[in-house]
N, C-alpha and C. Protein backbone atom coordinates (compact mmCIF):
# COMPACT_ATOMS: atom_id res chain seq x y z
N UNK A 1 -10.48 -2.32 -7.27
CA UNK A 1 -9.49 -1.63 -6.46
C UNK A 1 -8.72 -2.65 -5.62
N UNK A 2 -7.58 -2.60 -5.93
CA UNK A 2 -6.74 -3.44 -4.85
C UNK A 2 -7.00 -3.38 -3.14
N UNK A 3 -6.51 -4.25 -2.70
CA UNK A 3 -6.80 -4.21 -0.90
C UNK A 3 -5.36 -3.76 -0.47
N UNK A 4 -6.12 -3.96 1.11
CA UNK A 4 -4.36 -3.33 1.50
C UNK A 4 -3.25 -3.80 1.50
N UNK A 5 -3.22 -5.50 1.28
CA UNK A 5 -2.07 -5.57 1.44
C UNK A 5 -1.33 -5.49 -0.09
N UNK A 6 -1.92 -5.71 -1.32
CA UNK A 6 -1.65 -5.18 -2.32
C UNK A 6 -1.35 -3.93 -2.57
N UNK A 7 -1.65 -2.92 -1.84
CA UNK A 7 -1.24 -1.59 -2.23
C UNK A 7 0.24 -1.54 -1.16
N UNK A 8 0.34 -2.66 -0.29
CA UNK A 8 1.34 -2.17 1.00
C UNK A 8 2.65 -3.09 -0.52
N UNK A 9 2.66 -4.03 -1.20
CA UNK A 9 3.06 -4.61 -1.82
C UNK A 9 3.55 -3.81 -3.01
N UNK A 10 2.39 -3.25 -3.84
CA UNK A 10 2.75 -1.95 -4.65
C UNK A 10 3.71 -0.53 -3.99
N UNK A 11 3.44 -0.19 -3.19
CA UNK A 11 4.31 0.71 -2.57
C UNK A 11 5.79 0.05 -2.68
N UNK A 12 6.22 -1.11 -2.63
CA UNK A 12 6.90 -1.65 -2.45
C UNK A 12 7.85 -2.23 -3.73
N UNK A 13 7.12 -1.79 -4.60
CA UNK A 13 7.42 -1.89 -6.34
C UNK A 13 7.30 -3.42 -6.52
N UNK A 14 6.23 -4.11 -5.85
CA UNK A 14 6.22 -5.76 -6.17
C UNK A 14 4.81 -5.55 -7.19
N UNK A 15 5.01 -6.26 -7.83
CA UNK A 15 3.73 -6.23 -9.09
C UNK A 15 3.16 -7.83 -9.07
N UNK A 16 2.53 -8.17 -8.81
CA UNK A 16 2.01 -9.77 -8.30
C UNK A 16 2.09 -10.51 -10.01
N UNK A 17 2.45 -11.59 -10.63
CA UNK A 17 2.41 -11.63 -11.99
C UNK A 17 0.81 -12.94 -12.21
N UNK A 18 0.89 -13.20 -13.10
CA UNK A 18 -0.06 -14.02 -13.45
C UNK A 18 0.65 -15.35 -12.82
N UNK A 19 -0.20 -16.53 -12.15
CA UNK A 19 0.28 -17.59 -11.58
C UNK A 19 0.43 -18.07 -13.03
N UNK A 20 1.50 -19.52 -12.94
CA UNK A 20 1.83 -20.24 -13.85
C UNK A 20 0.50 -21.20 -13.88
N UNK A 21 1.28 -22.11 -14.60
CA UNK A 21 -0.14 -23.08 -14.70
C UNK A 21 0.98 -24.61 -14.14
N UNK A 22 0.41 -25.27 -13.95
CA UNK A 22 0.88 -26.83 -13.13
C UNK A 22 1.46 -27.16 -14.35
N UNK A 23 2.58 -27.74 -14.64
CA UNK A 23 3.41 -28.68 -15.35
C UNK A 23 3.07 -30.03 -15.48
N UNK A 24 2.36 -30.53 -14.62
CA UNK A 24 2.29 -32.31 -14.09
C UNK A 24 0.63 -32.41 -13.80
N UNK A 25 0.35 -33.24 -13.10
CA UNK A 25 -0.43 -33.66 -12.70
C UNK A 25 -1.19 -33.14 -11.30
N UNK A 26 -1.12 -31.95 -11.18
CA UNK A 26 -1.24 -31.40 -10.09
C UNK A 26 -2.20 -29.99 -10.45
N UNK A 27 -2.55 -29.47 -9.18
CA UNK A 27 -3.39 -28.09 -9.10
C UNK A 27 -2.04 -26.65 -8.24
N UNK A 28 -2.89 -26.05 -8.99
CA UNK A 28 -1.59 -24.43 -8.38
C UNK A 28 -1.75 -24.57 -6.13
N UNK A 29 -3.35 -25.09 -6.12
CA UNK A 29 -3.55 -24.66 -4.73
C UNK A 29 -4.70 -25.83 -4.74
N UNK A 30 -5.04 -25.87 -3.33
CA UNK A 30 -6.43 -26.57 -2.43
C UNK A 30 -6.66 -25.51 -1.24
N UNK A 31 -8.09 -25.64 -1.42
CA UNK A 31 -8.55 -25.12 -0.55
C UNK A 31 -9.34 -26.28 0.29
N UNK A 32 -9.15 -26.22 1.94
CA UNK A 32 -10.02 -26.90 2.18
C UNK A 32 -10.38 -26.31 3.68
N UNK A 33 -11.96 -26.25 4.11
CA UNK A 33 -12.23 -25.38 5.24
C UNK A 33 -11.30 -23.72 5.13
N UNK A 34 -10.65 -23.64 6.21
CA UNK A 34 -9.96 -22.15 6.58
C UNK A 34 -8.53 -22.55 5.47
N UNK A 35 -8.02 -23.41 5.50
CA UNK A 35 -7.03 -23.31 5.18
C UNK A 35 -6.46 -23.91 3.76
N UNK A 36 -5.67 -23.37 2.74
CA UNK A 36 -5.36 -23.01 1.65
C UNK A 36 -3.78 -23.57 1.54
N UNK A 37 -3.46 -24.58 0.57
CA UNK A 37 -2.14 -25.07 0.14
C UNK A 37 -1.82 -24.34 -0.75
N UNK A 38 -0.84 -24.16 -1.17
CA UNK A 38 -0.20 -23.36 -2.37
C UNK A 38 0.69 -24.48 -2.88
N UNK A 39 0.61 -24.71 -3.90
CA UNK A 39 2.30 -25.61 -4.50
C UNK A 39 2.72 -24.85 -4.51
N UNK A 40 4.59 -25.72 -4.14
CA UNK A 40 5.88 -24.76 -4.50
C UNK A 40 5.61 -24.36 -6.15
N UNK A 41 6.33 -23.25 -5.54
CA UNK A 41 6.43 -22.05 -6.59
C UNK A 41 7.64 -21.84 -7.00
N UNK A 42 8.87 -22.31 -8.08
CA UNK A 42 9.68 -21.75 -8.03
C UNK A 42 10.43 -20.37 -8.23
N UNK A 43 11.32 -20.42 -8.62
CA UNK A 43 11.84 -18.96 -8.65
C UNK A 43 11.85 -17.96 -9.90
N UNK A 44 10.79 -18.11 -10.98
CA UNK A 44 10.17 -17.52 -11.89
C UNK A 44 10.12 -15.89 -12.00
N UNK A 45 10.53 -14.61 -12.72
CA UNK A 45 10.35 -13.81 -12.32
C UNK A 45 9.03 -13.30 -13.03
N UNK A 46 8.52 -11.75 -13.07
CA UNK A 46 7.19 -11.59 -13.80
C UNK A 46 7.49 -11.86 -15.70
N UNK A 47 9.09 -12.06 -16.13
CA UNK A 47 9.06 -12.56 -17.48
C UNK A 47 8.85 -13.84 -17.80
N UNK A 48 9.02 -14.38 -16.87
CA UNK A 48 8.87 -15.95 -16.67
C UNK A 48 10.25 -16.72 -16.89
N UNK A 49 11.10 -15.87 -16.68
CA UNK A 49 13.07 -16.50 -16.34
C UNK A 49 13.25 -16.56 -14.72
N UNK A 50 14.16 -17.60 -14.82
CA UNK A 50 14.59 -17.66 -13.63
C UNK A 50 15.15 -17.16 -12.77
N UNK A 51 14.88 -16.05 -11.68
CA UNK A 51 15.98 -15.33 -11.13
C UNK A 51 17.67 -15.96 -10.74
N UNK A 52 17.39 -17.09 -10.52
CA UNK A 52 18.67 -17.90 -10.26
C UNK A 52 18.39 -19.25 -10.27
N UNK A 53 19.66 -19.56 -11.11
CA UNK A 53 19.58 -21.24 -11.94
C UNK A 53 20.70 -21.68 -11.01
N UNK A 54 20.94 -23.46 -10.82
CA UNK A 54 21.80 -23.84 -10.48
C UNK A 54 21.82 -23.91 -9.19
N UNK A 55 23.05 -24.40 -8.75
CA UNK A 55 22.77 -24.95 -7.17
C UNK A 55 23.79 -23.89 -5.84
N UNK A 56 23.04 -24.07 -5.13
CA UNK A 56 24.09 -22.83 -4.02
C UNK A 56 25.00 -23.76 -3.35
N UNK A 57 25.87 -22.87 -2.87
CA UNK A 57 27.40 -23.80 -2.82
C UNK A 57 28.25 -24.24 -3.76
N UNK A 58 27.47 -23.88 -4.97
CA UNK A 58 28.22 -24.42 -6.35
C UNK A 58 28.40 -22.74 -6.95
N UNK A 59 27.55 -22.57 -8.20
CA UNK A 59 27.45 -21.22 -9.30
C UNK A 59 26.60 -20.21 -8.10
N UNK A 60 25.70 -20.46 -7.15
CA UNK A 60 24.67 -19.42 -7.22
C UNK A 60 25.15 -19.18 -5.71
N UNK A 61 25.21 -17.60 -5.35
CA UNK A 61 25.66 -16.76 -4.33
C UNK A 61 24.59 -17.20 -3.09
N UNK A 62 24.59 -16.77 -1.89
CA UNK A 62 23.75 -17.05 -0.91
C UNK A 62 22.57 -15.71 -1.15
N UNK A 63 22.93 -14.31 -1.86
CA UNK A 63 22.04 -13.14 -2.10
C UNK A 63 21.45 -13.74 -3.28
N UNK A 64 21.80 -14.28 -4.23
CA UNK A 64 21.38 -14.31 -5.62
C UNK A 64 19.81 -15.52 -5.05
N UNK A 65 20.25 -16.43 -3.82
CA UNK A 65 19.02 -17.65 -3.64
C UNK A 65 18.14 -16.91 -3.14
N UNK A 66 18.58 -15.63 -2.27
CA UNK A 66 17.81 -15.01 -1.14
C UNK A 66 16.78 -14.59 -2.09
N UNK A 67 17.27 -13.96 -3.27
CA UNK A 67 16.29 -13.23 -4.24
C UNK A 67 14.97 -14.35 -5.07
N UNK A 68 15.70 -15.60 -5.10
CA UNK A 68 14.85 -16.27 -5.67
C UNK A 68 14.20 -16.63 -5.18
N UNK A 69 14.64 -16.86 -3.52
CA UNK A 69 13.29 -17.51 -2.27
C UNK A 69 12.90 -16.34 -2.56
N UNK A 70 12.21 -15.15 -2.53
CA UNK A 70 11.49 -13.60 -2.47
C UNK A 70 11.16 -13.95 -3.76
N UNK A 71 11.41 -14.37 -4.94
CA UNK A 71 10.95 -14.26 -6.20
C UNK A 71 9.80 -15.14 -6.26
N UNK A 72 10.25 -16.53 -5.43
CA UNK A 72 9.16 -17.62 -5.04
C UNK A 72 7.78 -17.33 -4.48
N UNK A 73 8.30 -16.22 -3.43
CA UNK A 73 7.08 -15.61 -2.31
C UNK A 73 6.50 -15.00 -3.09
N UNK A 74 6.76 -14.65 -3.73
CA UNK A 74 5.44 -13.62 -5.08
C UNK A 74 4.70 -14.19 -5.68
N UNK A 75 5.31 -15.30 -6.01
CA UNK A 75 4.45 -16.10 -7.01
C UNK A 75 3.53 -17.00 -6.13
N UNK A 76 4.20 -17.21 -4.37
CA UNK A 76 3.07 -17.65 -3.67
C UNK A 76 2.05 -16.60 -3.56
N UNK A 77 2.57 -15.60 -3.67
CA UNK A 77 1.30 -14.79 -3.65
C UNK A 77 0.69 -14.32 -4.59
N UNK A 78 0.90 -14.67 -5.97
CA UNK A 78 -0.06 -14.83 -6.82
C UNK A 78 -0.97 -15.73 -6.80
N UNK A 79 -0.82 -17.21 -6.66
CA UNK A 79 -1.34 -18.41 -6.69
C UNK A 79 -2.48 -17.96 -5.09
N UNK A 80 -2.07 -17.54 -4.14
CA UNK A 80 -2.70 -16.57 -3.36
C UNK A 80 -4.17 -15.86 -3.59
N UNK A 81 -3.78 -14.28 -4.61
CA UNK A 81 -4.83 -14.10 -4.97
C UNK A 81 -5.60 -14.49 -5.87
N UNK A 82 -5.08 -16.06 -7.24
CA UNK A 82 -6.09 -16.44 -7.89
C UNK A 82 -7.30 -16.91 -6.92
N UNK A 83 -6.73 -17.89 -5.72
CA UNK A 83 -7.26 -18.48 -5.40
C UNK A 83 -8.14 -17.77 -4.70
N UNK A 84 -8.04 -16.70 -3.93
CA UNK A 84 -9.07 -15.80 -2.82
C UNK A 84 -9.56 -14.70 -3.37
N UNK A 85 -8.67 -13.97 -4.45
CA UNK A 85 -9.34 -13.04 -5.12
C UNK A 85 -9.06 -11.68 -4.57
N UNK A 86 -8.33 -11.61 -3.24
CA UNK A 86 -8.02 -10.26 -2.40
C UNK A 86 -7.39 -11.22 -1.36
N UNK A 87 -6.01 -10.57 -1.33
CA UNK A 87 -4.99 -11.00 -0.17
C UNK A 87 -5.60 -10.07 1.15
N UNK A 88 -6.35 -9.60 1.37
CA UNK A 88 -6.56 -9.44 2.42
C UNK A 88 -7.51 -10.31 3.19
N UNK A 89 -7.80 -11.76 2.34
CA UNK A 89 -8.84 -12.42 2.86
C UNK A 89 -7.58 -13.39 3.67
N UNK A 90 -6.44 -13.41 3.37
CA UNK A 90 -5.42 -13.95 4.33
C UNK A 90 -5.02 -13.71 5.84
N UNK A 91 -5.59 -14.82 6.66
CA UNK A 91 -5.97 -14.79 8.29
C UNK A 91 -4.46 -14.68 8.48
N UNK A 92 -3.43 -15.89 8.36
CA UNK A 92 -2.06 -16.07 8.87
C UNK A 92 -1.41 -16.66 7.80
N UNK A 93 -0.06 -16.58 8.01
CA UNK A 93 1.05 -17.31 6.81
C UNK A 93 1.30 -18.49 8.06
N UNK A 94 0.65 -19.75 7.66
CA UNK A 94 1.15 -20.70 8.93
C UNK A 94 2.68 -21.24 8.15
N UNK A 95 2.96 -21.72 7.39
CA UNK A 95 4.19 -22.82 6.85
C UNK A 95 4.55 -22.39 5.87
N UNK A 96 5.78 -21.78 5.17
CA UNK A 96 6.67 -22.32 4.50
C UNK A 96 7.04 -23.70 4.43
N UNK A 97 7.71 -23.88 3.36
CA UNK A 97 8.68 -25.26 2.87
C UNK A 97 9.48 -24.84 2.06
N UNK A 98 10.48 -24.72 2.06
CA UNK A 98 11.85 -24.60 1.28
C UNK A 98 12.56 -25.46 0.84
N UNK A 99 12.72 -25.56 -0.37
CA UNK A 99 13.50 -26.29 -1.29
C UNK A 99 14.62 -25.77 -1.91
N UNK A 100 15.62 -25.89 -1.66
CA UNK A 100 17.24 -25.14 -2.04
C UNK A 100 17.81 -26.41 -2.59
N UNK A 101 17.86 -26.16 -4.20
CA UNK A 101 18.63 -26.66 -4.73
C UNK A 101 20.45 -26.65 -4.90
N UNK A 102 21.12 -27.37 -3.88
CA UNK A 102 22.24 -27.07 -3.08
C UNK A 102 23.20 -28.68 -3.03
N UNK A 103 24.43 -28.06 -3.22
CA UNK A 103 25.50 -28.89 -2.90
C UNK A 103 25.64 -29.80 -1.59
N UNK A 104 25.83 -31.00 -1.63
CA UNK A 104 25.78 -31.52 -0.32
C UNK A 104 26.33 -31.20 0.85
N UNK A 105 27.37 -30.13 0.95
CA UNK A 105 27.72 -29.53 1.98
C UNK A 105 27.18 -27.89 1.95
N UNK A 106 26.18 -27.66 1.44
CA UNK A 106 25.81 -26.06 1.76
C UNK A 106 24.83 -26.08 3.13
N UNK A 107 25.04 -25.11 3.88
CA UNK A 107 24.34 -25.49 5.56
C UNK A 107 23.89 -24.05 5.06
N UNK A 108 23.71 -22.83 4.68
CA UNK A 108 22.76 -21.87 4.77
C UNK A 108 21.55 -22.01 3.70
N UNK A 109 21.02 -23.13 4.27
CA UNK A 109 19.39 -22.87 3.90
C UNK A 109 19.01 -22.03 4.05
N UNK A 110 18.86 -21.89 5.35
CA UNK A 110 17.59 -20.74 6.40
C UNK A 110 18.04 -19.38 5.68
N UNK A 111 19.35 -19.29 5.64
CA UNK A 111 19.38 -17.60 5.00
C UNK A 111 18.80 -17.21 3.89
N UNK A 112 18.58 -18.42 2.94
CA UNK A 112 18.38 -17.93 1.55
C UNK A 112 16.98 -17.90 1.61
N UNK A 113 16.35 -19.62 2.51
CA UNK A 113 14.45 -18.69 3.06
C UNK A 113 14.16 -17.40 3.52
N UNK A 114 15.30 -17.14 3.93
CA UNK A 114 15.06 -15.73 4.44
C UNK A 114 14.38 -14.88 3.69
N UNK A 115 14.79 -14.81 2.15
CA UNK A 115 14.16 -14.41 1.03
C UNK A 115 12.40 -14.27 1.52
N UNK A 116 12.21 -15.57 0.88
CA UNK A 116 10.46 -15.61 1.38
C UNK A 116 9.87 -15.12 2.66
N UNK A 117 10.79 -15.81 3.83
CA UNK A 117 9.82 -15.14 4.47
C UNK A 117 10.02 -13.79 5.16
N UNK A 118 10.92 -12.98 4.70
CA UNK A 118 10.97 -11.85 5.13
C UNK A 118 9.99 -10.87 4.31
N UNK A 119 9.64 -11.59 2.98
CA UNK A 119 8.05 -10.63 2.05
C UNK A 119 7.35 -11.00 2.71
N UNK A 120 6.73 -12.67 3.30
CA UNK A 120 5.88 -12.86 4.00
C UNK A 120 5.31 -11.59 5.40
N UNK A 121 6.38 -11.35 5.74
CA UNK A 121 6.34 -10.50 7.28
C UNK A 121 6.00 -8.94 6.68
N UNK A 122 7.00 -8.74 5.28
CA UNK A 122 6.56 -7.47 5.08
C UNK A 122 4.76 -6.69 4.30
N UNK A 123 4.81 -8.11 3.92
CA UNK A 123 3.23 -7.96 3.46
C UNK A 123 1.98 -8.02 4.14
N UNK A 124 2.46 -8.77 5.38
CA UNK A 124 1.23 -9.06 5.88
C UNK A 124 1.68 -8.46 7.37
N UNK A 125 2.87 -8.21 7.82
CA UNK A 125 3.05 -7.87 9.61
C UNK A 125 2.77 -9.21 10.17
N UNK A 126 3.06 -8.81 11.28
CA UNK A 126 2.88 -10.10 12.41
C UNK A 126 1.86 -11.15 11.77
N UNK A 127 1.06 -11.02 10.79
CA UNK A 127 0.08 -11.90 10.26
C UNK A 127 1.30 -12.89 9.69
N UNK A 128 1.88 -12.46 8.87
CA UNK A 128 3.12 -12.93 8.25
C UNK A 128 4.23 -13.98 8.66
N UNK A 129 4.09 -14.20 10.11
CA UNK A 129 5.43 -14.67 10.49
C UNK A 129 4.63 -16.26 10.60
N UNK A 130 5.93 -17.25 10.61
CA UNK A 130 5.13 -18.64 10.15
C UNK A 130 6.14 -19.68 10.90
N UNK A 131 5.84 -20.62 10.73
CA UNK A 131 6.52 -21.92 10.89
C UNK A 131 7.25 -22.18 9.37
N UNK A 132 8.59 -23.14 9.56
CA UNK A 132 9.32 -23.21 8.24
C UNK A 132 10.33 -24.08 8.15
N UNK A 133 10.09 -24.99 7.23
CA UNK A 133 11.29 -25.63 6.87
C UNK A 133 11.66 -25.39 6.06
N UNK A 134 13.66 -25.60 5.75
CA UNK A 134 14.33 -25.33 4.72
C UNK A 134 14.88 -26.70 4.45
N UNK A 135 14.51 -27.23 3.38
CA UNK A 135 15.53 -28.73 2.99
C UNK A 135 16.75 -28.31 1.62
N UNK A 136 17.99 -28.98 1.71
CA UNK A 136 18.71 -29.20 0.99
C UNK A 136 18.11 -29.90 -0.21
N UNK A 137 17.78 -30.19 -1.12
CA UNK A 137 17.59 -31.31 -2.34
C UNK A 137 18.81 -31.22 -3.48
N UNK A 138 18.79 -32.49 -4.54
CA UNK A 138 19.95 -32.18 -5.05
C UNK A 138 19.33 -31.88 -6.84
N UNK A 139 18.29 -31.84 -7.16
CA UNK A 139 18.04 -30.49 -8.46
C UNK A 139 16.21 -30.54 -7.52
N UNK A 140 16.09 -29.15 -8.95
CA UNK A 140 14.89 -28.71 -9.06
C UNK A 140 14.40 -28.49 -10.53
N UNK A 141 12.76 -28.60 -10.34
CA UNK A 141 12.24 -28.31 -12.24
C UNK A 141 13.28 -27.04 -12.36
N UNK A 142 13.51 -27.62 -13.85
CA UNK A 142 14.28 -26.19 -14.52
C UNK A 142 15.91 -25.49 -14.09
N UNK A 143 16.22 -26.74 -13.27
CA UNK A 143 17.58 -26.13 -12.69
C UNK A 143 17.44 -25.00 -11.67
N UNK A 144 16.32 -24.72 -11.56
CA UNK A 144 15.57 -23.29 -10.45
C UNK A 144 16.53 -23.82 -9.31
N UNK A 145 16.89 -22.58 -8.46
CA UNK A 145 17.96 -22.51 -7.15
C UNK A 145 16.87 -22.50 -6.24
N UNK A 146 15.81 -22.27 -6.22
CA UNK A 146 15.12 -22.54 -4.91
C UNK A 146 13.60 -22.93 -5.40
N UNK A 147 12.80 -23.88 -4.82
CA UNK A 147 11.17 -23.80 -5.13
C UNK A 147 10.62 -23.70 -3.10
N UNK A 148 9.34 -22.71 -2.86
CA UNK A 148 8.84 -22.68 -2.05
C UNK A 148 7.11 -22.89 -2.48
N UNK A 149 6.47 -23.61 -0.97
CA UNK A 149 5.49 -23.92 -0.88
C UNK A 149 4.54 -23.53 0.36
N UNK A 150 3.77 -23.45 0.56
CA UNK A 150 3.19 -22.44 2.12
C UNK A 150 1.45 -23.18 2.21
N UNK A 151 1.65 -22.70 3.39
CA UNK A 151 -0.13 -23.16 4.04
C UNK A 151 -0.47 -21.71 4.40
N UNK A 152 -1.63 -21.26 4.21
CA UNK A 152 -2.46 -20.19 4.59
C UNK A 152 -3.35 -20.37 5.18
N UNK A 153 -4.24 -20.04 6.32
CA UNK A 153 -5.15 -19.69 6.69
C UNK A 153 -5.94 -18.63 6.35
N UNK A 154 -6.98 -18.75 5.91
CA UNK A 154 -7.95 -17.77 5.23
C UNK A 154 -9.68 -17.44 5.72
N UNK A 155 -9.71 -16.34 5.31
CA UNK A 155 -11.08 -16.44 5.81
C UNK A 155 -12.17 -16.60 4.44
């Protein structure tokens, strides 16, 4: 049986998909003591296409990134429950990291994080709200318009 914040998520028509698997040389997550890394996640949807390719300020809208930072946050929260097994074992969302694949003059980062962490807040409530950076970079794997990465605290 799912927990609550999975059913607050389902209500919500979000369906958590299967995490990807690492491309490189790397792990999906670490756990160490309370607290839990996630690798960025890019913007993958549950078919495994990209919600939005390309760079903002260029082809991709500031709504179209917003969707892919939120497309990102899912897949942090898949990589989530491989790792814990029930998102309700999630204490706090401490950090985002945002990666916006963006033209050298695009200045709305923060809006298109907005994406992520506004699921963050809606999934979890005040548990949800975090510390966050948004960086400009100039690509991402796959041409992806945004990749996000997060720290959790867990019990």
């Amino acid at each position: 049986m799912a927990g609550a914040i999975e059913q607050k998520l389902s209500a919500q028509g979000i369906v958590l998909p299967e995490p990807t698997s690492p491309v490189a040389n790397y792990v999906g997550f670490v756990r160490t003591g309370n607290l839990l890394v996630v690798s960025g996640q890019i913007c993958f949807d549950t078919d495994g296409k990209l919600v939005a390719k390309g760079k903002l300020g260029a082809n991709v809208s500031i709504e179209d990134g917003n969707a892919a930072a939120r497309a990102c946050a899912i897949n942090l929260l898949a990589q989530l429950k491989a790792a814990l097994g029930d998102l309700d074992k999630v204490v706090r969302v401490v950090r985002l990291g945002g990666f916006i694949n963006s033209t050298p003059d695009f200045t709305d980062g923060p809006k298109v994080m907005n994406g992520a962490s506004d699921l963050m807040v809606a999934a979890f409530g005040d548990k949800g709200r975090h510390a966050r950076t948004t960086i400009g970079v100039a690509s991402l794997p796959a041409d992806a318009a945004v990749e996000v990465e997060g720290l959790f605290e867990v019990a």
